[in-house]
Protein backbone atom coordinates (compact mmCIF):
# COMPACT_ATOMS: atom_id res chain seq x y z
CA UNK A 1 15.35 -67.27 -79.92
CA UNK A 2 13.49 -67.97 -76.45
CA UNK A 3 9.62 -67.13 -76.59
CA UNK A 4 8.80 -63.83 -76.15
CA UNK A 5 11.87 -62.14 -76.78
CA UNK A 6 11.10 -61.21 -80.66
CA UNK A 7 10.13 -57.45 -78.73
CA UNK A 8 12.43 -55.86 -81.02
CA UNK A 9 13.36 -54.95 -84.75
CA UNK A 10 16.93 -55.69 -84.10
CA UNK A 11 16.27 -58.72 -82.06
CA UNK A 12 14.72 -60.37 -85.10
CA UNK A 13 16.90 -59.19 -87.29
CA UNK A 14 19.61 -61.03 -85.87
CA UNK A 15 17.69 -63.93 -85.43
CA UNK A 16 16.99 -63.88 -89.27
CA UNK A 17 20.97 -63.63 -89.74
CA UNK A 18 21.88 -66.49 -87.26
CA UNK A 19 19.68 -68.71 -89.52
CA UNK A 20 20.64 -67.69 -92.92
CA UNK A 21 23.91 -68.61 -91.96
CA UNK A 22 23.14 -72.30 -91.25
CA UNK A 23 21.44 -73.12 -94.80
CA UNK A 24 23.04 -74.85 -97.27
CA UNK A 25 22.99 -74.41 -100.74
CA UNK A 26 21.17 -77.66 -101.26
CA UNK A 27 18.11 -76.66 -99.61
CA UNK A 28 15.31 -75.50 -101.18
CA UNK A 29 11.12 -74.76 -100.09
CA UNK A 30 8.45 -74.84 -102.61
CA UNK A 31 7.13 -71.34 -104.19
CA UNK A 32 3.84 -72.01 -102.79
CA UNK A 33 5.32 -70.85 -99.24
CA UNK A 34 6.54 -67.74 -100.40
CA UNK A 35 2.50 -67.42 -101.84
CA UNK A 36 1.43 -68.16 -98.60
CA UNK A 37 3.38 -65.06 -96.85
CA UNK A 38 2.46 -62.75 -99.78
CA UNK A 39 -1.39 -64.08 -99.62
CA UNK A 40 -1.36 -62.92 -96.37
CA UNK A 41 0.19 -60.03 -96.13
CA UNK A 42 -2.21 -59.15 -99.21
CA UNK A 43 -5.40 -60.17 -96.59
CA UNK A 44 -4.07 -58.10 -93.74
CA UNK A 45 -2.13 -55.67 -95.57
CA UNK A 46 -3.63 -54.73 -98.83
CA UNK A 47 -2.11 -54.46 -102.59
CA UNK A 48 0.64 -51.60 -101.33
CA UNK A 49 2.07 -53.85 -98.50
CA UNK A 50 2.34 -56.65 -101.06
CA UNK A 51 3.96 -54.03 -103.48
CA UNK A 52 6.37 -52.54 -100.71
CA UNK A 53 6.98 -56.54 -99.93
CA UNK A 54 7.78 -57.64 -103.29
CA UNK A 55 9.77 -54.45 -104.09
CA UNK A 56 12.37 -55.52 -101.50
CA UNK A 57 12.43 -59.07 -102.04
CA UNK A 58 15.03 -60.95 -104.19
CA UNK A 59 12.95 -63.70 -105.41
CA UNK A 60 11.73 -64.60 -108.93
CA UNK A 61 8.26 -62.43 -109.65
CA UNK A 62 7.14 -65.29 -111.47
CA UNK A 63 6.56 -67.68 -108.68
CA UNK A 64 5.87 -71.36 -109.84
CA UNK A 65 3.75 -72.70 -106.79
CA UNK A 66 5.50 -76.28 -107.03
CA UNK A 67 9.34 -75.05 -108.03
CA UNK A 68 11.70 -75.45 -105.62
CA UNK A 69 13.22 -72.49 -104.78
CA UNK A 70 16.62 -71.52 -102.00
CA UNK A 71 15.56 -70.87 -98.54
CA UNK A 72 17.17 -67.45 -98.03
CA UNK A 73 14.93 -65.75 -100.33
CA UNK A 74 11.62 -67.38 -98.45
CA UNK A 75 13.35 -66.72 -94.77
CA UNK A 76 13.71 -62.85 -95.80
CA UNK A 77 10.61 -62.23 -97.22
CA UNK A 78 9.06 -64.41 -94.20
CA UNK A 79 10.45 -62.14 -91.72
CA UNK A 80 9.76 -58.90 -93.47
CA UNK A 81 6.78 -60.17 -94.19
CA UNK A 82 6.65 -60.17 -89.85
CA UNK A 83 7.69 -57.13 -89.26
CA UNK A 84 5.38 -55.55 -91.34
CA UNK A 85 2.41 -57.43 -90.23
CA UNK A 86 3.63 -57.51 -86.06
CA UNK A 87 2.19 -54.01 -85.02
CA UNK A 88 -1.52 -54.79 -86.72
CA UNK A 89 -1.46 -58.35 -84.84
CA UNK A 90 0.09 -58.01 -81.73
CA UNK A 91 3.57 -58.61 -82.13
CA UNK A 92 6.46 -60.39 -84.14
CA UNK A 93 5.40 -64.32 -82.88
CA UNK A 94 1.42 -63.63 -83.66
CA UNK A 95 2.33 -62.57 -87.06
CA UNK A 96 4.19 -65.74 -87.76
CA UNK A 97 1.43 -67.87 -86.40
CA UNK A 98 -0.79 -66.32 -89.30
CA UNK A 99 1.71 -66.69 -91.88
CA UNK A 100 1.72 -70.47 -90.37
CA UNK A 101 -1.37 -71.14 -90.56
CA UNK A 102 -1.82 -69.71 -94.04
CA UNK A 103 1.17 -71.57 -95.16
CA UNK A 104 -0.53 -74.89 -94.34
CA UNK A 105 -3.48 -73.79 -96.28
CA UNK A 106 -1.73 -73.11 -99.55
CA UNK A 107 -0.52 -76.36 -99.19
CA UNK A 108 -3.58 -78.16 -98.85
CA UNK A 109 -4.83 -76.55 -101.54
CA UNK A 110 -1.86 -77.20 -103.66
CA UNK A 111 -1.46 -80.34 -106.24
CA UNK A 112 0.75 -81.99 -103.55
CA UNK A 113 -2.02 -81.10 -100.56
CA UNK A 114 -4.91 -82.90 -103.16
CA UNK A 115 -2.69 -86.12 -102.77
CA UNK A 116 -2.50 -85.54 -99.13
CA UNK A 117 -6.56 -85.11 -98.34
CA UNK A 118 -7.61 -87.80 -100.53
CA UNK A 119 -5.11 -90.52 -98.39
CA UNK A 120 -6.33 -88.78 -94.86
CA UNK A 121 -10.05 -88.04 -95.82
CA UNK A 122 -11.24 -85.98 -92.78
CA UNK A 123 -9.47 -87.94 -90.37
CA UNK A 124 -6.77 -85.37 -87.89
CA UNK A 125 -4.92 -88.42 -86.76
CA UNK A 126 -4.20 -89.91 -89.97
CA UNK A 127 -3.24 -86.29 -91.48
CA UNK A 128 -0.88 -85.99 -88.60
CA UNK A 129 0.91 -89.43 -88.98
CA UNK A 130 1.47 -87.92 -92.90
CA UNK A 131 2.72 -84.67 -91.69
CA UNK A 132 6.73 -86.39 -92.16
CA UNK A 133 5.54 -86.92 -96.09
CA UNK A 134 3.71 -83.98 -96.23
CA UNK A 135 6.96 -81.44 -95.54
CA UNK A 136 8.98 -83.35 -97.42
CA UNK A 137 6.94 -82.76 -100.51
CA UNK A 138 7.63 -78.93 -99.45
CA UNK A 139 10.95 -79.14 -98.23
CA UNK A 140 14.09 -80.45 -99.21
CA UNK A 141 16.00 -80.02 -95.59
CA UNK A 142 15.07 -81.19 -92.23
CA UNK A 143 13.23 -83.74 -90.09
CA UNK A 144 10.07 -84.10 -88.93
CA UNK A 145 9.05 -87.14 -86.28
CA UNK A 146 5.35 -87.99 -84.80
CA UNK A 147 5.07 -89.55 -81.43
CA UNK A 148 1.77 -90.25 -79.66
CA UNK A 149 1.16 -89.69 -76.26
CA UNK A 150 -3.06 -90.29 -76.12
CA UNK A 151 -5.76 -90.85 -79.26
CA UNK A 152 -5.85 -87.27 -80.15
CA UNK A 153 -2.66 -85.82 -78.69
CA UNK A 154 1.14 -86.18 -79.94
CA UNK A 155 4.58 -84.70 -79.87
CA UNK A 156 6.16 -83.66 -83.17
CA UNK A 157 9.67 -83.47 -83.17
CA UNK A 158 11.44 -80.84 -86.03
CA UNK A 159 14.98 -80.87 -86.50
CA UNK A 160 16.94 -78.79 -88.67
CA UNK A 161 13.71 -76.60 -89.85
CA UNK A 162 14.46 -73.04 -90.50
CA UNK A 163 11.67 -71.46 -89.62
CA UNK A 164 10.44 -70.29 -85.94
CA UNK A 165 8.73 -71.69 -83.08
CA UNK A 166 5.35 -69.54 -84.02
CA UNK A 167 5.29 -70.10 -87.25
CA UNK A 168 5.21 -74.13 -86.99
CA UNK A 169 2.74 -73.53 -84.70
CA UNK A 170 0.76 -71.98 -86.37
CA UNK A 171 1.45 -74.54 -89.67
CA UNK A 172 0.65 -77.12 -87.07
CA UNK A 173 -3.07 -75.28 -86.33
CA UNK A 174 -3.75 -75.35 -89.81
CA UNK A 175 -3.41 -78.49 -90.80
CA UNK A 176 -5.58 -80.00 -88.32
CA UNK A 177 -8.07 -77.08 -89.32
CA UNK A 178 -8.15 -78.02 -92.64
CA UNK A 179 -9.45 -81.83 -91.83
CA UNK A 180 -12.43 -80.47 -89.38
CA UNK A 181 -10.55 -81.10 -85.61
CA UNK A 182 -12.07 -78.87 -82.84
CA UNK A 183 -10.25 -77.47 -79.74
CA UNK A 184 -7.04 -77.62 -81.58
CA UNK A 185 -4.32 -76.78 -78.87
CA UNK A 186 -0.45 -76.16 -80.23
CA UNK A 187 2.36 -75.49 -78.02
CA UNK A 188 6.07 -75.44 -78.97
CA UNK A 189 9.60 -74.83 -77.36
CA UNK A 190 12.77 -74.61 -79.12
CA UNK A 191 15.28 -76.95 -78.25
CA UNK A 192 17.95 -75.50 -80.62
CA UNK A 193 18.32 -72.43 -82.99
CA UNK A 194 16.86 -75.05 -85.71
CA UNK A 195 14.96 -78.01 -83.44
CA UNK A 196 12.08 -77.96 -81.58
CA UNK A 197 9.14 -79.92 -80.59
CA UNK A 198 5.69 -79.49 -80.16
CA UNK A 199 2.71 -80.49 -78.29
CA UNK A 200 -0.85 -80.74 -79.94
CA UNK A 201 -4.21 -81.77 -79.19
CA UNK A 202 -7.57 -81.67 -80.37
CA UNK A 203 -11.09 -83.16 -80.17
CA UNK A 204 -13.18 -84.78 -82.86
């Protein structure tokens, strides 16, 4: 879906069915994502959102952070995680960028994110050119390229990654929060329904 058209309930609704119909059943995401969109709907939300969330999921209530689990579960609790969280932030793609950037988070804090941060130290470039290793220790699906265009700005290519523009944004964000980079700026387009790129920049 073009930017800015996530204006309705129905829209994204049917954006949430034209990409559960492209995953295969050999593609799995880590449990610690689908901690990420409960953690913070719990911050924004409260105990009762995360209740009313978890009610109307279909995933295991025993979430093992590093399992891997299918996608469809994660995409449907992602974007009702949205909708619930859209009206108190501003709208669907806001909401996503939060979840993003709180997705990124629980990774870095995760056994697989220690790994990460002790091979990058505090160094944004260096975390960026492990950002390809880094999903696929959360992913099983997709593609994820780095190309430089200065010393601290790049284009990151995604390809066959399920989840929207907004919320790799915002993934993108946190990530180079998490190593200390200032002035972080983040701008994607979607090229397909599951590629798109993304322009980022930051100073030291």
């Amino acid at each position: 879906m073009e930017r800015g058209t996530w204006n309705t309930p129905e829209a994204v609704q049917r954006e949430l069915e034209s990409r559960l119909a492209l995953v295969q059943p050999t593609e799995h995401i880590r449990g610690m994502h689908f901690a990420a969109v409960l953690d913070t709907v719990r911050f924004l939300g409260g105990e009762q959102a995360v209740k009313h969330i978890v009610d109307a999921g279909d995933f295991p209530a025993d979430l093992d952070l590093t399992e891997l689990y299918p996608v469809p579960p994660f995409l449907r609790l992602f974007f009702a995680a949205t909708h619930l969280l859209a009206p108190q932030l501003g709208g669907a793609e806001e909401a996503m960028r939060q979840i993003g950037v709180q997705g990124t988070l629980a990774f870095v804090r995760s056994m697989f994110g220690a790994e990460v941060r002790q091979q990058v130290g505090g160094d944004p470039k260096q975390l960026v050119n492990m950002l390809p290793e880094a999903y696929r220790m959360a992913i099983d699906f997709g593609e994820l390229q780095v190309e430089w265009t200065a010393s601290r700005a790049g284009l990151i290519h995604m390809r066959r990654i399920f989840t929207p523009v907004a919320y790799n944004e915002g993934m993108l964000e946190g990530a180079l929060q998490a190593v200390g980079a200032q002035d972080i700026q983040v701008q994607g387009r979607q090229t397909s329904l599951l590629d798109s790129e993304y322009t980022l920049s930051w100073d030291d």
